[in-house]
Protein backbone atom coordinates (compact mmCIF):
# COMPACT_ATOMS: atom_id res chain seq x y z
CA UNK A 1 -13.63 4.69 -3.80
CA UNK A 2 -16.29 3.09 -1.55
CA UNK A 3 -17.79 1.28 -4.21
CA UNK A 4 -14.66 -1.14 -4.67
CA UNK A 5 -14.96 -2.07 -1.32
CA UNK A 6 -18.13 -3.22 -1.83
CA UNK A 7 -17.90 -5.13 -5.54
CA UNK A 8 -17.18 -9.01 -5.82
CA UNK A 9 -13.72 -8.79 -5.72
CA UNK A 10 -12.02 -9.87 -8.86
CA UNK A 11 -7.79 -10.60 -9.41
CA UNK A 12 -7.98 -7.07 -10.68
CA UNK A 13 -10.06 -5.57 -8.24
CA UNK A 14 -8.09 -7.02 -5.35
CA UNK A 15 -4.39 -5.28 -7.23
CA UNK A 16 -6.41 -2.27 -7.25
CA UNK A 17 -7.38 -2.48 -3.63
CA UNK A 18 -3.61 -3.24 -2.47
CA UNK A 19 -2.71 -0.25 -4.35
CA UNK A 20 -5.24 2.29 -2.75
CA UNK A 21 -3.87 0.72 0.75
CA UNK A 22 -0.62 1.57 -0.13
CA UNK A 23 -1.74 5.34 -0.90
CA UNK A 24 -3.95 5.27 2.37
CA UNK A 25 -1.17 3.92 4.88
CA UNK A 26 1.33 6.30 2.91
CA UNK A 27 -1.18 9.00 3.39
CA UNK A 28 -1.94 8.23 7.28
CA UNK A 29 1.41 7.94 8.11
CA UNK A 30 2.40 11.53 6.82
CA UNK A 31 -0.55 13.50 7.93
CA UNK A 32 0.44 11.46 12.22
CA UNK A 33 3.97 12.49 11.54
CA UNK A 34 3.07 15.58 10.64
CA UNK A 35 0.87 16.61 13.45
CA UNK A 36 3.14 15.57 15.92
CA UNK A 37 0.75 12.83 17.51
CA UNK A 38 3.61 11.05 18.25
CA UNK A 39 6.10 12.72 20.58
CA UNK A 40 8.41 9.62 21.01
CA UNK A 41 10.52 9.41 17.57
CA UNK A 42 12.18 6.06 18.27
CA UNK A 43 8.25 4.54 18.16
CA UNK A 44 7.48 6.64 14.76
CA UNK A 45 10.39 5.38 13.12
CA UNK A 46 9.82 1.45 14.04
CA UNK A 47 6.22 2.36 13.10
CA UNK A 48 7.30 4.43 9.47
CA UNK A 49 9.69 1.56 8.71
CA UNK A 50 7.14 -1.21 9.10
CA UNK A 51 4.60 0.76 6.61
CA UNK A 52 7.33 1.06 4.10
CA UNK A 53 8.78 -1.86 4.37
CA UNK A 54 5.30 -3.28 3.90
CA UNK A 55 4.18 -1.15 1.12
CA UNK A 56 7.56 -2.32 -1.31
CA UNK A 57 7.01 -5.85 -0.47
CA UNK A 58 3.74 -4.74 -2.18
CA UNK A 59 4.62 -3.11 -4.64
CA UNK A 60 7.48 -5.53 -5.88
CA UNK A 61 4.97 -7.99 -5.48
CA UNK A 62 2.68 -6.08 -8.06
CA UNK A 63 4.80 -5.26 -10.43
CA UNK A 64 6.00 -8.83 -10.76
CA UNK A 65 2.58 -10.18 -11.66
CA UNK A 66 2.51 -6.94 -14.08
CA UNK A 67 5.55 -8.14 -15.67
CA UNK A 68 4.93 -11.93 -16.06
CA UNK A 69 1.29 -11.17 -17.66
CA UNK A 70 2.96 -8.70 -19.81
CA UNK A 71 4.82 -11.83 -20.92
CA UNK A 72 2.46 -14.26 -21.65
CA UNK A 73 0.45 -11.63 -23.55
CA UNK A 74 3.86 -11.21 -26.02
């Protein structure tokens, strides 16, 4: 994993990267909610909401550009 971080980042590269932040801010955000770091819930759920509504705006925007070079390569 570290050694992405590290490469000259390529188009490909960089998808890949957005992807493992997606797992890794999914990932972060269950293991605080599940240890109860945050005792206020009103704060947890602005905070939850912003990573998910973050991670589908990323995820739409990936599989768009999945889609459109599966067209040009029909």
């Amino acid at each position: 994993m570290m050694k992405t971080f590290f490469k000259k980042s390529t188009k490909t590269d960089n998808d890949d990267m957005i992807v493992q932040g997606i797992w890794m801010s999914s990932f972060l955000l269950l293991i605080v909610q599940g240890t109860g770091a945050f005792k206020y819930t009103f704060a947890m759920g602005v905070l939850s909401g912003i990573v998910i509504v973050v991670n589908l705006f990323w995820l739409v925007k990936l599989s768009k550009k999945k889609m459109t070079k599966e067209q040009d390569n029909a």
